[in-house]
C-alpha atoms as a PDB file:
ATOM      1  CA  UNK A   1      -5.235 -16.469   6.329  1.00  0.00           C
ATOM      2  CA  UNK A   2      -2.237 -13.845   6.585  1.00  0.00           C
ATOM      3  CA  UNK A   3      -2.953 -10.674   5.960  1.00  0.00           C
ATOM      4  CA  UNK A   4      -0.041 -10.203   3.248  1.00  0.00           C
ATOM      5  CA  UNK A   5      -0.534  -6.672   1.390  1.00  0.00           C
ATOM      6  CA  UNK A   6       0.638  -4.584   4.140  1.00  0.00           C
ATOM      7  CA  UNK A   7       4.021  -6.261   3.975  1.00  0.00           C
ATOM      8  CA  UNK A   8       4.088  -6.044   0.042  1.00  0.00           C
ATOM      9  CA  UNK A   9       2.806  -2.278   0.583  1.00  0.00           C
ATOM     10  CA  UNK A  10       6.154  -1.534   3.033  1.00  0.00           C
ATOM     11  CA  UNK A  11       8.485  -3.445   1.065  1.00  0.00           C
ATOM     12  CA  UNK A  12       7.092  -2.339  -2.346  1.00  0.00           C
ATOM     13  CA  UNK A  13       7.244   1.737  -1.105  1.00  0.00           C
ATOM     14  CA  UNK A  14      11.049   0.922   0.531  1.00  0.00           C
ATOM     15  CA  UNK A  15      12.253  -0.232  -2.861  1.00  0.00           C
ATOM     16  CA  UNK A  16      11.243   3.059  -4.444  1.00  0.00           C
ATOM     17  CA  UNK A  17      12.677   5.175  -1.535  1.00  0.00           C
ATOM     18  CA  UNK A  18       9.215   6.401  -0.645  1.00  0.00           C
ATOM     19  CA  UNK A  19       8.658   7.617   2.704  1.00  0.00           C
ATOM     20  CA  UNK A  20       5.054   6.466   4.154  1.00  0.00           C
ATOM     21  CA  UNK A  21       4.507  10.883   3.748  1.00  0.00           C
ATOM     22  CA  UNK A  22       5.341  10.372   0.402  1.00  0.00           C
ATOM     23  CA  UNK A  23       2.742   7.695  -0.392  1.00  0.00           C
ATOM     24  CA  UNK A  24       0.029   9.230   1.254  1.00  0.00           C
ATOM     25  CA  UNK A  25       0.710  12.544  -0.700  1.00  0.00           C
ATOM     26  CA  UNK A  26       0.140   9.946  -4.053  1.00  0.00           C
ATOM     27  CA  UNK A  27      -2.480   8.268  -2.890  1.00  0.00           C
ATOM     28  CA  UNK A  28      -4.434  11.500  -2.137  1.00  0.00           C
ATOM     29  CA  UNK A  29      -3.661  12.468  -6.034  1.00  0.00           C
ATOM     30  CA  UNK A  30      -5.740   9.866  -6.865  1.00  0.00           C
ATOM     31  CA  UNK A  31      -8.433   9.993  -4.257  1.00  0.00           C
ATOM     32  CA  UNK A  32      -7.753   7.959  -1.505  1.00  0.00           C
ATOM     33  CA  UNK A  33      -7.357   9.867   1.657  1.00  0.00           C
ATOM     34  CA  UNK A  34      -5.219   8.134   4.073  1.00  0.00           C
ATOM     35  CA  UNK A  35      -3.024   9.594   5.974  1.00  0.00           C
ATOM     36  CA  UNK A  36       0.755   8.524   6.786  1.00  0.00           C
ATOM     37  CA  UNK A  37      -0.320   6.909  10.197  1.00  0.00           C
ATOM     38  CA  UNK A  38      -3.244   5.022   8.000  1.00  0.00           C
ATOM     39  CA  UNK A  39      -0.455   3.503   6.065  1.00  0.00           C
ATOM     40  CA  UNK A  40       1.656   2.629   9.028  1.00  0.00           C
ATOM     41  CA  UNK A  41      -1.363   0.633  10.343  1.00  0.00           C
ATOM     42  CA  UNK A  42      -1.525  -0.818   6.962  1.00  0.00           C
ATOM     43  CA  UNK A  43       2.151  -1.979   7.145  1.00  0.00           C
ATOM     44  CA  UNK A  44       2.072  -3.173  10.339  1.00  0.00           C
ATOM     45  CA  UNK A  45      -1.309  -5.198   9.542  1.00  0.00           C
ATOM     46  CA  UNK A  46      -3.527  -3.812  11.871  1.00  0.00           C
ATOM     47  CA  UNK A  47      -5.807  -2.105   9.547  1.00  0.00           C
ATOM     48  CA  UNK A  48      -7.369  -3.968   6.316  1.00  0.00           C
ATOM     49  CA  UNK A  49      -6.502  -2.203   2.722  1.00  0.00           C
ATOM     50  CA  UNK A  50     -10.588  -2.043   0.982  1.00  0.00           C
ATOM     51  CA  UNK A  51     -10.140  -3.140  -2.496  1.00  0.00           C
ATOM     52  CA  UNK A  52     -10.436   0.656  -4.023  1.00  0.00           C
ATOM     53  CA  UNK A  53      -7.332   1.601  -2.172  1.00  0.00           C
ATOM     54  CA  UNK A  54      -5.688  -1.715  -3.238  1.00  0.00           C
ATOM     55  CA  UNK A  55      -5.834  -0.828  -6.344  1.00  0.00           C
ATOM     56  CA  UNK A  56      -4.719   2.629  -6.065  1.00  0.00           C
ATOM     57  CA  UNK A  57      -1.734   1.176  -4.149  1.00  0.00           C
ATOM     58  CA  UNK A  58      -0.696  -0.996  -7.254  1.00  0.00           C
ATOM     59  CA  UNK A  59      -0.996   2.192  -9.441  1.00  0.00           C
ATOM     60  CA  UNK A  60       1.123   4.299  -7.109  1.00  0.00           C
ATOM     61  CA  UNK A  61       3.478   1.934  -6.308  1.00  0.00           C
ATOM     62  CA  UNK A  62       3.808  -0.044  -9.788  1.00  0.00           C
ATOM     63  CA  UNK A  63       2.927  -3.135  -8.689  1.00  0.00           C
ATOM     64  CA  UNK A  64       0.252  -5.600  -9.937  1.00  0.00           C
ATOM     65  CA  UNK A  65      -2.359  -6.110  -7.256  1.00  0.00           C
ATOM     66  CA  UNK A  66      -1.411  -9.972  -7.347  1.00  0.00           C
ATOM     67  CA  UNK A  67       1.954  -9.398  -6.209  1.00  0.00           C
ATOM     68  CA  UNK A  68       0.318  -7.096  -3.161  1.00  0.00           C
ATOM     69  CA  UNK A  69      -2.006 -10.125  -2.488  1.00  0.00           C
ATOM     70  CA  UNK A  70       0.846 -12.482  -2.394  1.00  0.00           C
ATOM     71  CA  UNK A  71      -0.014 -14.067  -5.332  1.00  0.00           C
ATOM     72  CA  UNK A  72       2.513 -13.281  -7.487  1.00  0.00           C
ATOM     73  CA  UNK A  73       6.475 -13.534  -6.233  1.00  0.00           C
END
């Protein structure tokens, strides 16, 4: 199966403007430490998203976790 949230992460933080700096400064708010290289990985969909900061993604980014799992169009 295709690793689908780091594609909904990148286009979900595009349609807000958000710079991949900008996310990790949120997602450190809220106590997940990642860094801006972290998320790049993340995008790119060579490093898997745990289901903590999944969450805290759909928070952040105001998106149900569904829609990040492909689930939801």
């Amino acid at each position: 199966m295709k690793n689908v949230a780091g594609a909904r992460i990148r286009e979900a933080r595009k349609n807000r403007l958000m710079t991949q700096v900008e996310l990790a400064t949120k997602l450190q708010n809220r106590s997940v430490n990642l860094e801006s290289g972290s998320i790049c990985r993340i995008e790119a969909g060579t490093r898997l998203v745990t289901d903590f900061e999944l969450m805290v993604f759909s928070k952040v980014l105001d998106v149900p976790v569904e829609w990040l799992l492909g689930m939801q169009n």
